[in-house]
C-alpha atoms as a PDB file:
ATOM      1  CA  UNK A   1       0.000   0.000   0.000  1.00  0.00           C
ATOM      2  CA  UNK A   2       1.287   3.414  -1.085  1.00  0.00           C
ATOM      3  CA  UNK A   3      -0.118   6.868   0.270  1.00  0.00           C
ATOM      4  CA  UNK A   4      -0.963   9.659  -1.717  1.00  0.00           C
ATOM      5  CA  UNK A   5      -2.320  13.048   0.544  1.00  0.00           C
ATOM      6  CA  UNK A   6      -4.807  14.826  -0.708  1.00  0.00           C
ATOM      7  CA  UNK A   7      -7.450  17.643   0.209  1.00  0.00           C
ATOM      8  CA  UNK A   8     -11.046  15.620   0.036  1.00  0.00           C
ATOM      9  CA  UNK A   9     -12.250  17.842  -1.985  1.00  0.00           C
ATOM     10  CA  UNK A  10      -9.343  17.587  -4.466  1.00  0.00           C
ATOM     11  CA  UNK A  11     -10.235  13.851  -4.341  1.00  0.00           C
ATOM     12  CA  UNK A  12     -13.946  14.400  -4.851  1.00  0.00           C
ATOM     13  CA  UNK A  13     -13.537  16.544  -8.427  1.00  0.00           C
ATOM     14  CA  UNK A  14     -14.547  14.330 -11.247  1.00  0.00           C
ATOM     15  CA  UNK A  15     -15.024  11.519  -9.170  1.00  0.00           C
ATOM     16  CA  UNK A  16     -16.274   9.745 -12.861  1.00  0.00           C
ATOM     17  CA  UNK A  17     -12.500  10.515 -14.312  1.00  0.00           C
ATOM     18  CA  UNK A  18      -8.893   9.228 -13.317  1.00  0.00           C
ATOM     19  CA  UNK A  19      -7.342  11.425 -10.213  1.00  0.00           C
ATOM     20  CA  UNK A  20      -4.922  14.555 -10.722  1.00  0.00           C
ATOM     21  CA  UNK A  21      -3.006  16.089  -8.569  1.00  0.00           C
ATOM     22  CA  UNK A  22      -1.276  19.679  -9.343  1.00  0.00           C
ATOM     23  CA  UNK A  23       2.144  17.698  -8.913  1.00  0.00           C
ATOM     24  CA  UNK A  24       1.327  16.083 -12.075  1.00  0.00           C
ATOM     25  CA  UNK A  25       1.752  19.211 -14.198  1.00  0.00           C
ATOM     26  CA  UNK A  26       4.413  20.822 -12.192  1.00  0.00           C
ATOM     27  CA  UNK A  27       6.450  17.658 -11.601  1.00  0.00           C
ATOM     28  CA  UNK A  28       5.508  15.479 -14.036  1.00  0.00           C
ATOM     29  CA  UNK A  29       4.166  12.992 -10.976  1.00  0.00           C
ATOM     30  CA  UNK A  30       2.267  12.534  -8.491  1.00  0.00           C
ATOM     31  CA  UNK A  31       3.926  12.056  -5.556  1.00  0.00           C
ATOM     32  CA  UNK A  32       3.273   9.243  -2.812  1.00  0.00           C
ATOM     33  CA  UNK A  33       4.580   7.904   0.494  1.00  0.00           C
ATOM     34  CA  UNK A  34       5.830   4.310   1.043  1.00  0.00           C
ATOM     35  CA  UNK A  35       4.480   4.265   4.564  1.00  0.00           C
ATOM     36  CA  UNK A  36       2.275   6.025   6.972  1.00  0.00           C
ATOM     37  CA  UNK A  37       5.080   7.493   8.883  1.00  0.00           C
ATOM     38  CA  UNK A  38       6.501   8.890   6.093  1.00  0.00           C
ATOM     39  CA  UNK A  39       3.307  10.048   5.115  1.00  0.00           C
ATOM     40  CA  UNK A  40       2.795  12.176   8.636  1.00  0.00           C
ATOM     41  CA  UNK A  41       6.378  13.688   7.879  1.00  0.00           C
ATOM     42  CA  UNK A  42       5.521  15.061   4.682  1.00  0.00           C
ATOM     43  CA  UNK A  43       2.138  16.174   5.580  1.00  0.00           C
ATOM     44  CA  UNK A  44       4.181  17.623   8.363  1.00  0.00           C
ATOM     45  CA  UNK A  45       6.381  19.300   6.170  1.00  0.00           C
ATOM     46  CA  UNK A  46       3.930  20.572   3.046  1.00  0.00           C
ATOM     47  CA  UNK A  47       0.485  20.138   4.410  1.00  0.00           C
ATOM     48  CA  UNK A  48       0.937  22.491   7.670  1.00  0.00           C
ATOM     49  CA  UNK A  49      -1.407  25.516   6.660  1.00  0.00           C
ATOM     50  CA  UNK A  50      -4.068  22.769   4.644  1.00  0.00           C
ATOM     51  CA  UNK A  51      -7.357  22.904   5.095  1.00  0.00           C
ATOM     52  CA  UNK A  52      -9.289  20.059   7.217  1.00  0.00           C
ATOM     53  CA  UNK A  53      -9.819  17.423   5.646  1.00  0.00           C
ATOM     54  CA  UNK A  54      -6.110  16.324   4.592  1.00  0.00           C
ATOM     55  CA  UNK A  55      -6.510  12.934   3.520  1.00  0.00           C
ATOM     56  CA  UNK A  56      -4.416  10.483   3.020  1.00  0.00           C
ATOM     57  CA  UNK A  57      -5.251   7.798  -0.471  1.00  0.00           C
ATOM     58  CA  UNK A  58      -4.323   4.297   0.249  1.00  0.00           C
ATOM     59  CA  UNK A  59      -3.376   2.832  -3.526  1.00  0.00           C
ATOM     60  CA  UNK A  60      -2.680  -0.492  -4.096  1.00  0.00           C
ATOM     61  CA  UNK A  61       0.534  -0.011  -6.327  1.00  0.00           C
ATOM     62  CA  UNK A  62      -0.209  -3.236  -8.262  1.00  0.00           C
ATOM     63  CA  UNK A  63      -3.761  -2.080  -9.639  1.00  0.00           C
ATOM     64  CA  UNK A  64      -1.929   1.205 -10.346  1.00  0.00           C
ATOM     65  CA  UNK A  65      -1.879   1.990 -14.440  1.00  0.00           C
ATOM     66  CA  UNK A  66       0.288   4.176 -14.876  1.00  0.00           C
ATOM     67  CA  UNK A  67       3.777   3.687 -14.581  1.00  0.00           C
ATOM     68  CA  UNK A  68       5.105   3.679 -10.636  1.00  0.00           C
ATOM     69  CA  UNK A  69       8.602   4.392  -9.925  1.00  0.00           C
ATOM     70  CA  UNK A  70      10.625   4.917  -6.543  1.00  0.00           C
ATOM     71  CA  UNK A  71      13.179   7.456  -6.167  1.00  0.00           C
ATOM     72  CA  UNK A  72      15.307   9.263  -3.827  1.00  0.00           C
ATOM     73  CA  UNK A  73      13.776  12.540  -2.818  1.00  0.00           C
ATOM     74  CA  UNK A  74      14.791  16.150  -4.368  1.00  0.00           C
ATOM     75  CA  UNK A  75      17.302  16.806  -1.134  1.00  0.00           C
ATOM     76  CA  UNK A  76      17.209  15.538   2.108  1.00  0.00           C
ATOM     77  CA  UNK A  77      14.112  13.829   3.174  1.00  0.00           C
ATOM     78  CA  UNK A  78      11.575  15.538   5.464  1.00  0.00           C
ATOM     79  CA  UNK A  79      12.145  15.433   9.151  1.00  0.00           C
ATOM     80  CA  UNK A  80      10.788  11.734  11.023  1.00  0.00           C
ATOM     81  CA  UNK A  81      11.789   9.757   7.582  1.00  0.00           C
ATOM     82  CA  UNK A  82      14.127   7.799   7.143  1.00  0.00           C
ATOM     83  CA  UNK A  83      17.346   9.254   5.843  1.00  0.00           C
ATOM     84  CA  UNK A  84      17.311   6.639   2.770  1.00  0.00           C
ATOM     85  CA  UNK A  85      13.963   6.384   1.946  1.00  0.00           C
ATOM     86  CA  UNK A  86      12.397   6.536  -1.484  1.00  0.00           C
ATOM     87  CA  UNK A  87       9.218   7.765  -2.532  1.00  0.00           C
ATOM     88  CA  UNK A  88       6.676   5.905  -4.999  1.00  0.00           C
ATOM     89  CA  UNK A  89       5.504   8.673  -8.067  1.00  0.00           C
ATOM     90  CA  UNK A  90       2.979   7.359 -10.355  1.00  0.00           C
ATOM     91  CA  UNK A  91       3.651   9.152 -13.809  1.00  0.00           C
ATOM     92  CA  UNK A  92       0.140   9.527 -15.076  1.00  0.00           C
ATOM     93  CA  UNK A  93      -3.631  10.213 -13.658  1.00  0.00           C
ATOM     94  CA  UNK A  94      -4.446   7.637 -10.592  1.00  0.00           C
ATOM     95  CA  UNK A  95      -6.839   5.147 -11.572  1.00  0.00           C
ATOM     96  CA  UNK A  96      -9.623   5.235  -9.259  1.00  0.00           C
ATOM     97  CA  UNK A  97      -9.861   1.359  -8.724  1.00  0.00           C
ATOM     98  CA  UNK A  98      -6.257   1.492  -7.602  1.00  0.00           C
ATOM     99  CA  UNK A  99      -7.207   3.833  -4.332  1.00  0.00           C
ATOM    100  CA  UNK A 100      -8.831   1.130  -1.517  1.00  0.00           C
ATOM    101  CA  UNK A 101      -9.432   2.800   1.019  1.00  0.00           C
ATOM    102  CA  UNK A 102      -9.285   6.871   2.841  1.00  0.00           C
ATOM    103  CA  UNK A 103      -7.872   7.698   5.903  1.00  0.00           C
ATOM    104  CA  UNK A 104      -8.293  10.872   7.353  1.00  0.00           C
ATOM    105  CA  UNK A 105      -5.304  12.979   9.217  1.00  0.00           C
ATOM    106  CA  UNK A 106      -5.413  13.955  12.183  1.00  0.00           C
ATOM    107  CA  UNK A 107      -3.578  16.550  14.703  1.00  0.00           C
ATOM    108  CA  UNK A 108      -2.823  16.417  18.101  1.00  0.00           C
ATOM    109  CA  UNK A 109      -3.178  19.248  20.691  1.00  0.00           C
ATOM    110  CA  UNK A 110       0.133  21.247  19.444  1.00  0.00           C
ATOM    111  CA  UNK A 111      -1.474  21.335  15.971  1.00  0.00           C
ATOM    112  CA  UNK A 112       0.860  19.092  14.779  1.00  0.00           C
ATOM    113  CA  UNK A 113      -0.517  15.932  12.164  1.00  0.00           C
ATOM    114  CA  UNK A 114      -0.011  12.606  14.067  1.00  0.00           C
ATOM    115  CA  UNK A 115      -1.800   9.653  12.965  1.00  0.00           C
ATOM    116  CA  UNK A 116      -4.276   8.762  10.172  1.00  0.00           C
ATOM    117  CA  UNK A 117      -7.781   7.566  11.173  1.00  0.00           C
ATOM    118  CA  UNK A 118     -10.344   5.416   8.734  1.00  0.00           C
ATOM    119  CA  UNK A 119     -12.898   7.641   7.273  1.00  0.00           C
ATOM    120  CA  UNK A 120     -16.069   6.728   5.652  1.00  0.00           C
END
């Protein structure tokens, strides 16, 4: 399982047509997390100022069309990775069949996101 985090209402547009995210035009990707750790330290690190709901995709990479590959990130990794991880980027629009499940993020007390809850 791969994470992908998303506003829910980025998720919700064209819910009858293949996911984009804005990553996909600027970077040519869109990016994921290998883990749900990692996923907390990037949401950490780019998601600070979002707007409730962040959510967080769960993809199965093997029902995944378009091409996924893993790389090292741009630079060092965000803070509460691990120093040598790689990241999962699907180059293309997500296939909705590939996404099982949505997990919602959640903050604790110091405004800070620390774990992912189910959401339904």
């Amino acid at each position: 399982m791969i994470y992908h985090l998303a506003p829910l209402d980025d998720w919700l547009r064209e819910p009858g047509r293949p996911y984009t995210a804005a990553s996909l035009l600027t970077d040519g990707f869109i990016h994921c997390s290998p883990d749900e750790p990692t996923a907390l330290a990037v949401a950490n690190a780019y998601f600070q100022d979002a707007r409730d709901p962040l959510m967080a995709l769960l993809i199965e990479e093997r029902l995944v069309e378009p091409m996924v590959k893993w790389e090292a990130p741009n630079g060092p990794p965000p803070a509460g990775a691990a120093p040598d991880v790689l990241f999962p980027h699907i180059y293309g629009r997500l296939n909705r069949t590939a996404v099982l499940g949505l997990e919602k993020l959640e903050r604790n007390a110091n405004g800070v996101w620390a774990e992912l809850k189910p959401w339904s």
